[in-house]
PDB file of N, CA and C in Angstrom:
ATOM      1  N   UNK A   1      69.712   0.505 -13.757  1.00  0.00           N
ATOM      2  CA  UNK A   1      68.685   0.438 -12.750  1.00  0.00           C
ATOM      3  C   UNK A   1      67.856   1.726 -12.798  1.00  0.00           C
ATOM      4  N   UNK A   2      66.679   1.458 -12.896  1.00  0.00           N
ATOM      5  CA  UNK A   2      65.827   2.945 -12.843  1.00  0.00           C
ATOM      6  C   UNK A   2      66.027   3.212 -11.937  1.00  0.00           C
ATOM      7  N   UNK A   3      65.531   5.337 -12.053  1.00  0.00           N
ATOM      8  CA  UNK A   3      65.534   5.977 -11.255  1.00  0.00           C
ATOM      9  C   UNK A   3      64.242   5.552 -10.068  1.00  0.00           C
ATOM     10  N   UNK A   4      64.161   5.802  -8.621  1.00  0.00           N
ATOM     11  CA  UNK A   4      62.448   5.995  -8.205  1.00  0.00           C
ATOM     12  C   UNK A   4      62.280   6.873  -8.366  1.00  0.00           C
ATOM     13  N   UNK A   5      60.919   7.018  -8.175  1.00  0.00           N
ATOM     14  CA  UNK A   5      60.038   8.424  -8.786  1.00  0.00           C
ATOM     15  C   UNK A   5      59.646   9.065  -7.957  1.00  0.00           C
ATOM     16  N   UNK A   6      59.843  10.145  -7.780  1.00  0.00           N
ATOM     17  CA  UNK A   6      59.906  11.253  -6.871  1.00  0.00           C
ATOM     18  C   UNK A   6      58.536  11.942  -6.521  1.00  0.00           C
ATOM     19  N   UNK A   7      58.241  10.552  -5.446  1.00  0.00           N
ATOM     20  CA  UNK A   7      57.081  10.803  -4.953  1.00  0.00           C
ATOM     21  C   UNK A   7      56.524  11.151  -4.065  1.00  0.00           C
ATOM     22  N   UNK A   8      55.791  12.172  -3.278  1.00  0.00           N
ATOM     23  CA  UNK A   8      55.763  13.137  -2.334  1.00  0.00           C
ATOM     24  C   UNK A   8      54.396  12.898  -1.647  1.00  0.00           C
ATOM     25  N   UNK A   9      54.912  12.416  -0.485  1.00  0.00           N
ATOM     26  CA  UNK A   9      53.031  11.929   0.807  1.00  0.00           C
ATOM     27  C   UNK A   9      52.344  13.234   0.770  1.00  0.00           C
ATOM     28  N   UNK A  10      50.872  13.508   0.561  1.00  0.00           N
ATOM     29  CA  UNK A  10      49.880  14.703   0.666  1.00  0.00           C
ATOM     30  C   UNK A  10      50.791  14.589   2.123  1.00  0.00           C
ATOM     31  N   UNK A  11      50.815  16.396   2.477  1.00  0.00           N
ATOM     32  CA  UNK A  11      50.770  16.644   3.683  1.00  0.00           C
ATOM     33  C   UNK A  11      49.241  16.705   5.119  1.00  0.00           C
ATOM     34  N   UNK A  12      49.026  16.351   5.897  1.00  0.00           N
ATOM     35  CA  UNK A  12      48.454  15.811   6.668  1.00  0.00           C
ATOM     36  C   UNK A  12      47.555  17.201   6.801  1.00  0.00           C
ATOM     37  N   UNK A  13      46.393  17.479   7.321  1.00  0.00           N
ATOM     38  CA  UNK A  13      45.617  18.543   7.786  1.00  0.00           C
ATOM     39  C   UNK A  13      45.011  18.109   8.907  1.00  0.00           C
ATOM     40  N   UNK A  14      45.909  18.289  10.118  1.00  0.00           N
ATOM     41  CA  UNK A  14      45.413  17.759  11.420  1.00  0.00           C
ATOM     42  C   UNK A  14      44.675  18.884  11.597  1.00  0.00           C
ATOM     43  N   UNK A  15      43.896  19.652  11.289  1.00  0.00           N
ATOM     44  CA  UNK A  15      42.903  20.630  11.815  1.00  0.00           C
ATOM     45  C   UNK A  15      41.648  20.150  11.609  1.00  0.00           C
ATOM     46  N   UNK A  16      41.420  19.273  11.009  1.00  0.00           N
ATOM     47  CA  UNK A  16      39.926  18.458  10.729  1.00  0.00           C
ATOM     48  C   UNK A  16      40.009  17.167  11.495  1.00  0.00           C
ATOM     49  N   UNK A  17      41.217  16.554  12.141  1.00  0.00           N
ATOM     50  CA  UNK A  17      41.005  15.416  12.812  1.00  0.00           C
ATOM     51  C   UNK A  17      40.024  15.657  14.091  1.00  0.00           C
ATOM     52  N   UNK A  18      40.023  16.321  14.873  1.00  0.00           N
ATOM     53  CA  UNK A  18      39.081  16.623  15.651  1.00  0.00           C
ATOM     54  C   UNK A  18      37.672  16.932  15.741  1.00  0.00           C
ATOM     55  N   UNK A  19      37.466  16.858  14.205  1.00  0.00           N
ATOM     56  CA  UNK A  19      36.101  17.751  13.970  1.00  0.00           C
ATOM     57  C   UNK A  19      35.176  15.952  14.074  1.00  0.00           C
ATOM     58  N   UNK A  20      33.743  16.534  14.715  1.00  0.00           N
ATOM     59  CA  UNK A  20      33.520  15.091  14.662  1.00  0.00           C
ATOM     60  C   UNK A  20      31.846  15.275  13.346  1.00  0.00           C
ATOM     61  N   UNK A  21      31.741  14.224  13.126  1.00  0.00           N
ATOM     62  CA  UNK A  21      31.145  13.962  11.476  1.00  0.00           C
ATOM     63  C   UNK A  21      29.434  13.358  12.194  1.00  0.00           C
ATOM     64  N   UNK A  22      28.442  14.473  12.096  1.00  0.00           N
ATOM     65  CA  UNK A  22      27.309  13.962  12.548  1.00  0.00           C
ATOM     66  C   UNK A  22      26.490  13.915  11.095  1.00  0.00           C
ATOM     67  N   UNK A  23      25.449  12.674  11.663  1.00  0.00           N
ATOM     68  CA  UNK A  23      24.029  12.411  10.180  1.00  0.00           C
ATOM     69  C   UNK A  23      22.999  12.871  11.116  1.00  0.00           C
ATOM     70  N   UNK A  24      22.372  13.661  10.398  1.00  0.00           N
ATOM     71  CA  UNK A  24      21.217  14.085  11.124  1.00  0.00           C
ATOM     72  C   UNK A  24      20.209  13.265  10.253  1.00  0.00           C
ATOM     73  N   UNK A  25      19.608  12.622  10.729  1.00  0.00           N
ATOM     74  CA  UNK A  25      18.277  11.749  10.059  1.00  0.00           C
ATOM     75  C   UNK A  25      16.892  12.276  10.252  1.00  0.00           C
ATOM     76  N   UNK A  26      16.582  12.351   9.492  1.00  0.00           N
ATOM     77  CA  UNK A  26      15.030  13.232   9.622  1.00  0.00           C
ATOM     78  C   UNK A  26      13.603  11.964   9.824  1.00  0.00           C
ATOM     79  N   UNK A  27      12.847  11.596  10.506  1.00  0.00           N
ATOM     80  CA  UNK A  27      11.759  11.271  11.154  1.00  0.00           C
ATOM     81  C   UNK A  27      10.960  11.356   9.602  1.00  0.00           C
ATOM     82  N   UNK A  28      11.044  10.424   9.091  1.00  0.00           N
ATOM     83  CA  UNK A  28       9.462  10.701   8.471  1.00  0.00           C
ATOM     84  C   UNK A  28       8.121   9.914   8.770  1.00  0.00           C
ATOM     85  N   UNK A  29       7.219  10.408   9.144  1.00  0.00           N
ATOM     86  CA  UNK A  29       6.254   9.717   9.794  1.00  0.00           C
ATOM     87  C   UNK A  29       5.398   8.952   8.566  1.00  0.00           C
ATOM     88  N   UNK A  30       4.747   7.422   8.520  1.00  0.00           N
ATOM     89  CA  UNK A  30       4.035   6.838   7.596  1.00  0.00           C
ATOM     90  C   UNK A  30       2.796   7.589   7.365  1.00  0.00           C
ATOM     91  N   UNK A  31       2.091   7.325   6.905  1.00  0.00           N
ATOM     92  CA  UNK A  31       0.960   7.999   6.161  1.00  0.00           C
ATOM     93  C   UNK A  31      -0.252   7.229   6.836  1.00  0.00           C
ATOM     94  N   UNK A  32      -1.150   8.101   6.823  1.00  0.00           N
ATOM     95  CA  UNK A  32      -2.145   7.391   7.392  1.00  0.00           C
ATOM     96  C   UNK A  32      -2.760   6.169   6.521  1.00  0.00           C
ATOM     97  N   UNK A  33      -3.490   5.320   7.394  1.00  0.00           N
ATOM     98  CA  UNK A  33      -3.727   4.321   6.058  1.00  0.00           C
ATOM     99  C   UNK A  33      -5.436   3.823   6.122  1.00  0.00           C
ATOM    100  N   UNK A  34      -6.264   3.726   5.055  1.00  0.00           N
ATOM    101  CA  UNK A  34      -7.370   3.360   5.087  1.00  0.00           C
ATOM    102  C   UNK A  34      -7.493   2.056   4.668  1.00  0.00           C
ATOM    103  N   UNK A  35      -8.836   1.313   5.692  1.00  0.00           N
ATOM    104  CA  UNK A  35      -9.559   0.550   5.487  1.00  0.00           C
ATOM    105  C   UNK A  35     -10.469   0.534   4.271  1.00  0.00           C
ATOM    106  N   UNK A  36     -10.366  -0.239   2.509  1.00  0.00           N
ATOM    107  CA  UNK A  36     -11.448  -0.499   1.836  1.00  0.00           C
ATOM    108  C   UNK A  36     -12.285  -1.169   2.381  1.00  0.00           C
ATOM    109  N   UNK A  37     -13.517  -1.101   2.570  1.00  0.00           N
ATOM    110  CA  UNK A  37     -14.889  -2.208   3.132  1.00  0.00           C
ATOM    111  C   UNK A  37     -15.848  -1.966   2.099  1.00  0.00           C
ATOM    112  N   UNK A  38     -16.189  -3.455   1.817  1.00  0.00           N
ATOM    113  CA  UNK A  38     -17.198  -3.945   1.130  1.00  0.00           C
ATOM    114  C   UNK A  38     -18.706  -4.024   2.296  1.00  0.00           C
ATOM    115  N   UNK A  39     -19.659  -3.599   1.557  1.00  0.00           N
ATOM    116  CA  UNK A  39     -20.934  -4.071   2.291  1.00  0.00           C
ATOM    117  C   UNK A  39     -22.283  -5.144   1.772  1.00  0.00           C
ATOM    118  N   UNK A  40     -22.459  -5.682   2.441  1.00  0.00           N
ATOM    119  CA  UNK A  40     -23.582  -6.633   2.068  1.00  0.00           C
ATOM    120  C   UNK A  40     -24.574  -5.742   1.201  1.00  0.00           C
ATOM    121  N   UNK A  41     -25.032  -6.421   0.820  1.00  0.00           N
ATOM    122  CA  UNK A  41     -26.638  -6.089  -0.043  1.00  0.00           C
ATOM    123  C   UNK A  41     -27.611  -7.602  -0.482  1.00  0.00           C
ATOM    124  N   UNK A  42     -28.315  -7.015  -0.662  1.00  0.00           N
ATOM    125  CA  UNK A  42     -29.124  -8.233  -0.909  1.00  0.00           C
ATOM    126  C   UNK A  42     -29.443  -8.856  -2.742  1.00  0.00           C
ATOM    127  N   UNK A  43     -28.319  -7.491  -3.268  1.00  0.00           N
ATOM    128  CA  UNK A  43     -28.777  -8.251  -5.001  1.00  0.00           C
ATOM    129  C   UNK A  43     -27.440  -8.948  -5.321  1.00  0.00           C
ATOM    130  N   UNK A  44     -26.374  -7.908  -4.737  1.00  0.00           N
ATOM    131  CA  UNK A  44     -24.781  -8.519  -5.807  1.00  0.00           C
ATOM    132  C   UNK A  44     -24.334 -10.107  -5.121  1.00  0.00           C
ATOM    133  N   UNK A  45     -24.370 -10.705  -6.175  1.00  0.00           N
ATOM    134  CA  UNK A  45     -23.535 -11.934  -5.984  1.00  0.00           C
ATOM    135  C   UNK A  45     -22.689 -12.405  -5.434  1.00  0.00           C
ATOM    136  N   UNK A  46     -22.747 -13.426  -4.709  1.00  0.00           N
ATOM    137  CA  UNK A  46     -21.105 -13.795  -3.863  1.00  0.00           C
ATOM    138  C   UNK A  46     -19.916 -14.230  -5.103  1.00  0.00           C
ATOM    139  N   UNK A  47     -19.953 -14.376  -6.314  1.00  0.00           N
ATOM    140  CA  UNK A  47     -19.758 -15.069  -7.377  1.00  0.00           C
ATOM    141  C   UNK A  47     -18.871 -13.523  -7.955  1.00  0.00           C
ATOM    142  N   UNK A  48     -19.852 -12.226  -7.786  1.00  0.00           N
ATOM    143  CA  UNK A  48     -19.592 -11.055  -8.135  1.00  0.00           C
ATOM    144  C   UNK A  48     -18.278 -10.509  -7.475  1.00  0.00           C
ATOM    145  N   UNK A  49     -18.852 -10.719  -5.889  1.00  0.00           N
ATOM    146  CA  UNK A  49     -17.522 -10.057  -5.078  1.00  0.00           C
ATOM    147  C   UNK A  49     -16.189 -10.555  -5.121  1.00  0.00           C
ATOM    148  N   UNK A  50     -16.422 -12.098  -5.146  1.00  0.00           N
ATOM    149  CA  UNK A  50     -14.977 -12.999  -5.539  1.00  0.00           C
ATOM    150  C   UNK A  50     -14.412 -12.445  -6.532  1.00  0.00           C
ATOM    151  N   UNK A  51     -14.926 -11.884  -7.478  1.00  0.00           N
ATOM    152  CA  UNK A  51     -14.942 -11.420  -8.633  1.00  0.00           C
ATOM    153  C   UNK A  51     -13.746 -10.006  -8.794  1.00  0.00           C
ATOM    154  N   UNK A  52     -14.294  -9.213  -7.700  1.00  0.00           N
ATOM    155  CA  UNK A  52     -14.208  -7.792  -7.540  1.00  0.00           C
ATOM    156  C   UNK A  52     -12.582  -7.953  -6.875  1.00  0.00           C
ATOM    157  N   UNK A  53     -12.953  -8.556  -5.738  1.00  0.00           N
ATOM    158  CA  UNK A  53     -11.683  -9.209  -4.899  1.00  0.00           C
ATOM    159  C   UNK A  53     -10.677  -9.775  -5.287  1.00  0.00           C
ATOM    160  N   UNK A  54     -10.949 -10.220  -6.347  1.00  0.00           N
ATOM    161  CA  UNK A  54      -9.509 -10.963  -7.380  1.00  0.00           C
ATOM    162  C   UNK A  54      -8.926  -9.535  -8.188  1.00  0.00           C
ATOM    163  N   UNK A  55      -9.986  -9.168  -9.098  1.00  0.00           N
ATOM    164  CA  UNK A  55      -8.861  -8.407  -9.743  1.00  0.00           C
ATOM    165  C   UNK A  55      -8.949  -6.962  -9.430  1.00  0.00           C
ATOM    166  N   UNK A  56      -9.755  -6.427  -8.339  1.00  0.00           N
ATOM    167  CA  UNK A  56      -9.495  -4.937  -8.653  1.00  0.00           C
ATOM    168  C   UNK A  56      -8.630  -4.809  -6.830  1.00  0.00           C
ATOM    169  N   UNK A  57      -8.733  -6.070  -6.259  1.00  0.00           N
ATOM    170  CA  UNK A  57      -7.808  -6.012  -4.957  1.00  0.00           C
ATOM    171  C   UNK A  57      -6.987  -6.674  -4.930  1.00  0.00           C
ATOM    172  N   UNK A  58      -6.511  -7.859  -5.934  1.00  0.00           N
ATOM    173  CA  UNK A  58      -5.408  -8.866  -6.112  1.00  0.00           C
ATOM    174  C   UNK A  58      -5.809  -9.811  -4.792  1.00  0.00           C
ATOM    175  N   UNK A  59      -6.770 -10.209  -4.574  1.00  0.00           N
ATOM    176  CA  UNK A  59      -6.379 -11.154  -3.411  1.00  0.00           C
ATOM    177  C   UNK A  59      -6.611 -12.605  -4.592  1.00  0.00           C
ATOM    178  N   UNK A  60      -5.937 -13.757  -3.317  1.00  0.00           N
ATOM    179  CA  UNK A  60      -5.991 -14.705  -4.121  1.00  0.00           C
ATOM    180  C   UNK A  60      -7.405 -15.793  -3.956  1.00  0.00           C
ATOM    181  N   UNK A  61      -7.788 -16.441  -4.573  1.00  0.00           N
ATOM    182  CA  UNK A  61      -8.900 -17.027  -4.548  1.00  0.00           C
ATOM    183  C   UNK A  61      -9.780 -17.499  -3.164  1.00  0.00           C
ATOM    184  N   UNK A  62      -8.510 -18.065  -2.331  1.00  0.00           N
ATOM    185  CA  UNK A  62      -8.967 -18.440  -1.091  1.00  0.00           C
ATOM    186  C   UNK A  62      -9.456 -17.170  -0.003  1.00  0.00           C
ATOM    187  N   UNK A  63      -8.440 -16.167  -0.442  1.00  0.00           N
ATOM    188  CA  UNK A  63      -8.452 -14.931   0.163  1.00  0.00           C
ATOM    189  C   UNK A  63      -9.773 -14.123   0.050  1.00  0.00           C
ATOM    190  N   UNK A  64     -10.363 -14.332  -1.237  1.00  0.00           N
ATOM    191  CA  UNK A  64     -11.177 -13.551  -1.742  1.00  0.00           C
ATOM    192  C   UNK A  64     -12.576 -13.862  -1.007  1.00  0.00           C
ATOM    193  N   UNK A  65     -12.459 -15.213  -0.992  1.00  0.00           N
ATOM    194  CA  UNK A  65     -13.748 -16.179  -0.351  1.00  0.00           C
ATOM    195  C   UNK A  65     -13.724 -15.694   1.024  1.00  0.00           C
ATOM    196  N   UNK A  66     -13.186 -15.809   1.726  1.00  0.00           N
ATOM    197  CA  UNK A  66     -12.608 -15.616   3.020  1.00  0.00           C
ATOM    198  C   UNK A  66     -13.526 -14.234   3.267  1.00  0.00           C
ATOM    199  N   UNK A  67     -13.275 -13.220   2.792  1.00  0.00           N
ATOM    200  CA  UNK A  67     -13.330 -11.765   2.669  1.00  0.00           C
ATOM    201  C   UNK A  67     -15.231 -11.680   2.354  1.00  0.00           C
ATOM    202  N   UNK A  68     -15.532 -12.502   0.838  1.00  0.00           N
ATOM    203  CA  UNK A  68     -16.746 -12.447   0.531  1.00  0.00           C
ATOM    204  C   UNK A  68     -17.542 -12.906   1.186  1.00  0.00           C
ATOM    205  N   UNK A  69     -17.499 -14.127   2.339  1.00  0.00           N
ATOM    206  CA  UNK A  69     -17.878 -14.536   3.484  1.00  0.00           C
ATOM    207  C   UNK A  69     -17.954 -13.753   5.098  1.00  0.00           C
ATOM    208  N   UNK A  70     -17.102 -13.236   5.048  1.00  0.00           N
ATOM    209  CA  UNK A  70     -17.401 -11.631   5.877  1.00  0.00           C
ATOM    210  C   UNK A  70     -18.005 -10.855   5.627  1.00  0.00           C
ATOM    211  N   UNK A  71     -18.201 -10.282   4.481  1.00  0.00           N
ATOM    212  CA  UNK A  71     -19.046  -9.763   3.794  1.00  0.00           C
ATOM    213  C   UNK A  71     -20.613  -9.962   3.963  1.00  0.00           C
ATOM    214  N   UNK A  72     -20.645 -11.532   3.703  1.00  0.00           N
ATOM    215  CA  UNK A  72     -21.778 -11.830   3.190  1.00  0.00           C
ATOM    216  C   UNK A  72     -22.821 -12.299   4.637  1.00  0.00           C
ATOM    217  N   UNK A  73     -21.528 -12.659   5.708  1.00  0.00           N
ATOM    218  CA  UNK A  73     -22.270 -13.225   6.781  1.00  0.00           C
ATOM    219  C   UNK A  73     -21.864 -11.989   8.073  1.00  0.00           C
ATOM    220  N   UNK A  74     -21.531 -10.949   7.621  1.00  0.00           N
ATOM    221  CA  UNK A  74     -21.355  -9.764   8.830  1.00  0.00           C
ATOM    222  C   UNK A  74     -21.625  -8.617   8.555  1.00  0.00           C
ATOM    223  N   UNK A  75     -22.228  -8.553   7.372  1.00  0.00           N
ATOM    224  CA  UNK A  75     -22.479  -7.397   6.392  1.00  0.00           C
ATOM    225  C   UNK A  75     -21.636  -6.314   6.090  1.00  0.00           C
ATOM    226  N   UNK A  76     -19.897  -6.684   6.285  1.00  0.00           N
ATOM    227  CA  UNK A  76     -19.360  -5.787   5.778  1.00  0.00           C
ATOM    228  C   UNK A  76     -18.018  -6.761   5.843  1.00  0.00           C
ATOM    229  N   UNK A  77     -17.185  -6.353   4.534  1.00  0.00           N
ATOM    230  CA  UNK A  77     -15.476  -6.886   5.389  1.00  0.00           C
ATOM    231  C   UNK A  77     -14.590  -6.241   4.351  1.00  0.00           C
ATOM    232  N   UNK A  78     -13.484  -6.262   5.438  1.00  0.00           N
ATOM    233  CA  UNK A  78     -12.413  -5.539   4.719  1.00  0.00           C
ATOM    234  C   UNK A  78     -11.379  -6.374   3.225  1.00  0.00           C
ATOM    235  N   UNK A  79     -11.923  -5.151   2.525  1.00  0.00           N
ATOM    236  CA  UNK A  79     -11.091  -6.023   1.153  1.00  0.00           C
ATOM    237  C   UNK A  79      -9.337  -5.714   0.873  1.00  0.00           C
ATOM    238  N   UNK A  80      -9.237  -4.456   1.452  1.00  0.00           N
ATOM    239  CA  UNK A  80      -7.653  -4.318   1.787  1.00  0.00           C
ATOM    240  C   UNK A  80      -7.870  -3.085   3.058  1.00  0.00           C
ATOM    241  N   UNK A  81      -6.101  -2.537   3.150  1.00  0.00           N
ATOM    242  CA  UNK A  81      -5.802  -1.141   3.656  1.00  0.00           C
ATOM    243  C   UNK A  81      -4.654  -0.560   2.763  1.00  0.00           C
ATOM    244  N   UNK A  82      -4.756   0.634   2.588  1.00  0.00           N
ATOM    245  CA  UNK A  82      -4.140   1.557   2.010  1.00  0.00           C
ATOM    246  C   UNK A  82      -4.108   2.759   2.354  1.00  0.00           C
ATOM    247  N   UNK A  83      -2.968   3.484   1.378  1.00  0.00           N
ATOM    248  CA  UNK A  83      -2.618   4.929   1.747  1.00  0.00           C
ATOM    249  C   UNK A  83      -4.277   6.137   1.176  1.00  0.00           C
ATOM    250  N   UNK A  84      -4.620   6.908   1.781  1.00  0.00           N
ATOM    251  CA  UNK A  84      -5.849   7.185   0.970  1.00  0.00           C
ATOM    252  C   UNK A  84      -6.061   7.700  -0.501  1.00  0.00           C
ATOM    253  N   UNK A  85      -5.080   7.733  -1.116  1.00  0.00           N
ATOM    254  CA  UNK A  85      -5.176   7.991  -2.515  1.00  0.00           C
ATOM    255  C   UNK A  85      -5.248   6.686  -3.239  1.00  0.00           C
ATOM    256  N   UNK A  86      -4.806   5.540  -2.916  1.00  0.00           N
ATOM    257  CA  UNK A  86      -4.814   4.017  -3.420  1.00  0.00           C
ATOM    258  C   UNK A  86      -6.559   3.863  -3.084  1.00  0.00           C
ATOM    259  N   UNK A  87      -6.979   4.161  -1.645  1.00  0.00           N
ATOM    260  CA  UNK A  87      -8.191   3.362  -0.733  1.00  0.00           C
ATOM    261  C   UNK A  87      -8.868   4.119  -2.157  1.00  0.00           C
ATOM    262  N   UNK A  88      -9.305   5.421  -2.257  1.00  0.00           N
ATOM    263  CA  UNK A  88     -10.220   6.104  -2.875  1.00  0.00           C
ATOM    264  C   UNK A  88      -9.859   5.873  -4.453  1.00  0.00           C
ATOM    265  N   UNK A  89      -9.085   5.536  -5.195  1.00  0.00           N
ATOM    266  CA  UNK A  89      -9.000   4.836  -6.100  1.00  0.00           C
ATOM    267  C   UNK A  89      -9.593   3.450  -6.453  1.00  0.00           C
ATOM    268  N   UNK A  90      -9.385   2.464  -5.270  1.00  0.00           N
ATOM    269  CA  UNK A  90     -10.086   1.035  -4.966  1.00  0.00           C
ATOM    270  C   UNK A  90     -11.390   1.277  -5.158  1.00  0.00           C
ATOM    271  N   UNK A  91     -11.847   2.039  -4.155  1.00  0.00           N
ATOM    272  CA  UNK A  91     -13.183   2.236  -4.072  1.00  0.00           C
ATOM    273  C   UNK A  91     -14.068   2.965  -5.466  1.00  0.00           C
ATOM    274  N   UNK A  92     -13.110   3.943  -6.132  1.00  0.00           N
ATOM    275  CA  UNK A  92     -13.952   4.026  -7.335  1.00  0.00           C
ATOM    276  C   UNK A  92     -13.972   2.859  -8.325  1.00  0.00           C
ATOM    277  N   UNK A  93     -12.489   2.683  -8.305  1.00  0.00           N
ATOM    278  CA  UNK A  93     -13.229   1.885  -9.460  1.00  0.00           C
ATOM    279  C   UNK A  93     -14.032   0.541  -9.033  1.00  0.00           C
ATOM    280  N   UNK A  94     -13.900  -0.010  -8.379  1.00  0.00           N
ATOM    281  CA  UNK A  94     -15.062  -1.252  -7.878  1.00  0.00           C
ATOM    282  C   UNK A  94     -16.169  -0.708  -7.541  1.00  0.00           C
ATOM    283  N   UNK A  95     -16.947   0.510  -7.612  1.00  0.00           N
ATOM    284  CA  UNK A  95     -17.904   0.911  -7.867  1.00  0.00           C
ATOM    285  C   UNK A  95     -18.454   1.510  -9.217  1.00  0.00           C
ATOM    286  N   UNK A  96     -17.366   1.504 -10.025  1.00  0.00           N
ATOM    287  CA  UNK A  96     -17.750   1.640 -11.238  1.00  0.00           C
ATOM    288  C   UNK A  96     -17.966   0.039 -11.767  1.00  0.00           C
ATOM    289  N   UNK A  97     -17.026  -0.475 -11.636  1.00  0.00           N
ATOM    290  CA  UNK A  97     -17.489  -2.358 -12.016  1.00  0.00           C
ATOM    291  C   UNK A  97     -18.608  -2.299 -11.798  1.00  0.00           C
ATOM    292  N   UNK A  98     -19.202  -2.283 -10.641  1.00  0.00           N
ATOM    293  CA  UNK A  98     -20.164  -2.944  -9.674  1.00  0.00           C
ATOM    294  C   UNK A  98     -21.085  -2.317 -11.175  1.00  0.00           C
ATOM    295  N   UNK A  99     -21.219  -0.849 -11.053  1.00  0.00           N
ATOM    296  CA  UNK A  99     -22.390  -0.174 -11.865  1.00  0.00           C
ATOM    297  C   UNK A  99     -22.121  -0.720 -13.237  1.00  0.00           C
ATOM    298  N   UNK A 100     -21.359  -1.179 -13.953  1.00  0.00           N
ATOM    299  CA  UNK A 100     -21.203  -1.630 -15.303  1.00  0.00           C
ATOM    300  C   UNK A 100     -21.689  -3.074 -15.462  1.00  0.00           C
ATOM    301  N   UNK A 101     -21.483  -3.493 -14.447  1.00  0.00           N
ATOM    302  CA  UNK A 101     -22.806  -5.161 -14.122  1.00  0.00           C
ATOM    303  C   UNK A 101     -23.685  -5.392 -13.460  1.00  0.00           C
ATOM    304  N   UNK A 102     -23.894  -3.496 -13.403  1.00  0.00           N
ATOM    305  CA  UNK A 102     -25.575  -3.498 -12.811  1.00  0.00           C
ATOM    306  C   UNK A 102     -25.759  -4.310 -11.357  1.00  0.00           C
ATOM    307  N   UNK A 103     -24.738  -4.054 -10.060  1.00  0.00           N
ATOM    308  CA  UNK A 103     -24.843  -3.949  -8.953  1.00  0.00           C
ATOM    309  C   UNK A 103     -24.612  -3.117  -7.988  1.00  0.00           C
ATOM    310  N   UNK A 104     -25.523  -2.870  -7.162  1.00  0.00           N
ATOM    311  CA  UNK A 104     -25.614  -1.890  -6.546  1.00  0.00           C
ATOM    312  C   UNK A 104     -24.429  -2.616  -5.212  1.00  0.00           C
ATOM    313  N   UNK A 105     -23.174  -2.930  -5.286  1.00  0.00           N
ATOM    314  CA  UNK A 105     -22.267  -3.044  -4.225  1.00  0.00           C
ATOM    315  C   UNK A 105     -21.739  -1.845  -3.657  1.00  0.00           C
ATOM    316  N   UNK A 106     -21.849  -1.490  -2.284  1.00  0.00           N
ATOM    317  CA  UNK A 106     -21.405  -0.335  -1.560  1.00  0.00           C
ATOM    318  C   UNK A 106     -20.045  -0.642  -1.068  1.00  0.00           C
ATOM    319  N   UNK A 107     -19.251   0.409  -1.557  1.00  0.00           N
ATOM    320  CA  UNK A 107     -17.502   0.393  -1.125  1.00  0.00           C
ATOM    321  C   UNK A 107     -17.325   1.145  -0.334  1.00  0.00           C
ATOM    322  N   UNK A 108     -16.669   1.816   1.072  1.00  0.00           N
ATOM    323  CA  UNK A 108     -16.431   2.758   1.361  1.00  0.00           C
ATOM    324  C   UNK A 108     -15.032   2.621   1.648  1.00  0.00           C
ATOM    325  N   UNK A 109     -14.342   4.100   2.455  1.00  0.00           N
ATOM    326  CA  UNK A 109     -13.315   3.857   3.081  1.00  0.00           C
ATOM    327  C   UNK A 109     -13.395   4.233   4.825  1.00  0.00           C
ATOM    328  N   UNK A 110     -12.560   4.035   4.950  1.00  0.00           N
ATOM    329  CA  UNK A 110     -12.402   4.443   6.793  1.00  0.00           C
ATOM    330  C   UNK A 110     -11.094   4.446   7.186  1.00  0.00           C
ATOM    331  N   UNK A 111     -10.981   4.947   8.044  1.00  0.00           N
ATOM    332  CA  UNK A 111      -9.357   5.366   8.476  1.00  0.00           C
ATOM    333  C   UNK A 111      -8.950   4.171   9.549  1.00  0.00           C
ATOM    334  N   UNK A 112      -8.056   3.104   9.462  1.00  0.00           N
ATOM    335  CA  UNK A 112      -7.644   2.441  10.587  1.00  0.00           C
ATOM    336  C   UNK A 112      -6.481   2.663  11.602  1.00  0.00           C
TER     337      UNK A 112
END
């Protein structure tokens, strides 16, 4: 019959049972976020903005219409919101489109 093996319980350190175990969680506040807005004009295309709205904002077709119709009948509408390094990114480059097909479409941003 084997021997058992001469095995020995860690001894206990009741000097830490009392101690009590806090998480301090730190608050991080979101980032501010901007409004992209498109503005009416009287040369660029509704054909154009659907255009703009699909691929340089990902909306989806219905979405885009929706948006280019605000646009077109309120003279301005919002094409997304973002953090302001995304908004001012949006806004260049759909103003560089715009100028590479020779429309004068105005992008701005605004803080919501």
């Amino acid at each position: 019959m084997p021997k058992a093996a001469n095995y020995q319980m860690p001894k206990h350190d009741y000097e830490y049972d009392e101690a009590v175990l806090t998480q301090e969680r730190t608050k991080i506040d979101e980032p501010p976020r901007y409004r992209v807005v498109l503005h009416n004009d009287d040369f660029t295309t509704m054909e154009f903005v659907i255009q703009v709205l699909e691929t340089i904002f990902n909306l989806s077709i219905p979405e885009a219409i929706r948006v280019m119709l605000e646009v077109h009948t309120g003279g301005r509408g919002v094409a997304g919101t973002y953090t302001l390094e995304i908004a001012e990114m949006k806004v260049a480059k759909t103003i560089a489109f715009a100028q590479q097909h020779e429309y004068p479409l105005l992008c701005t941003t605004e803080e919501e």
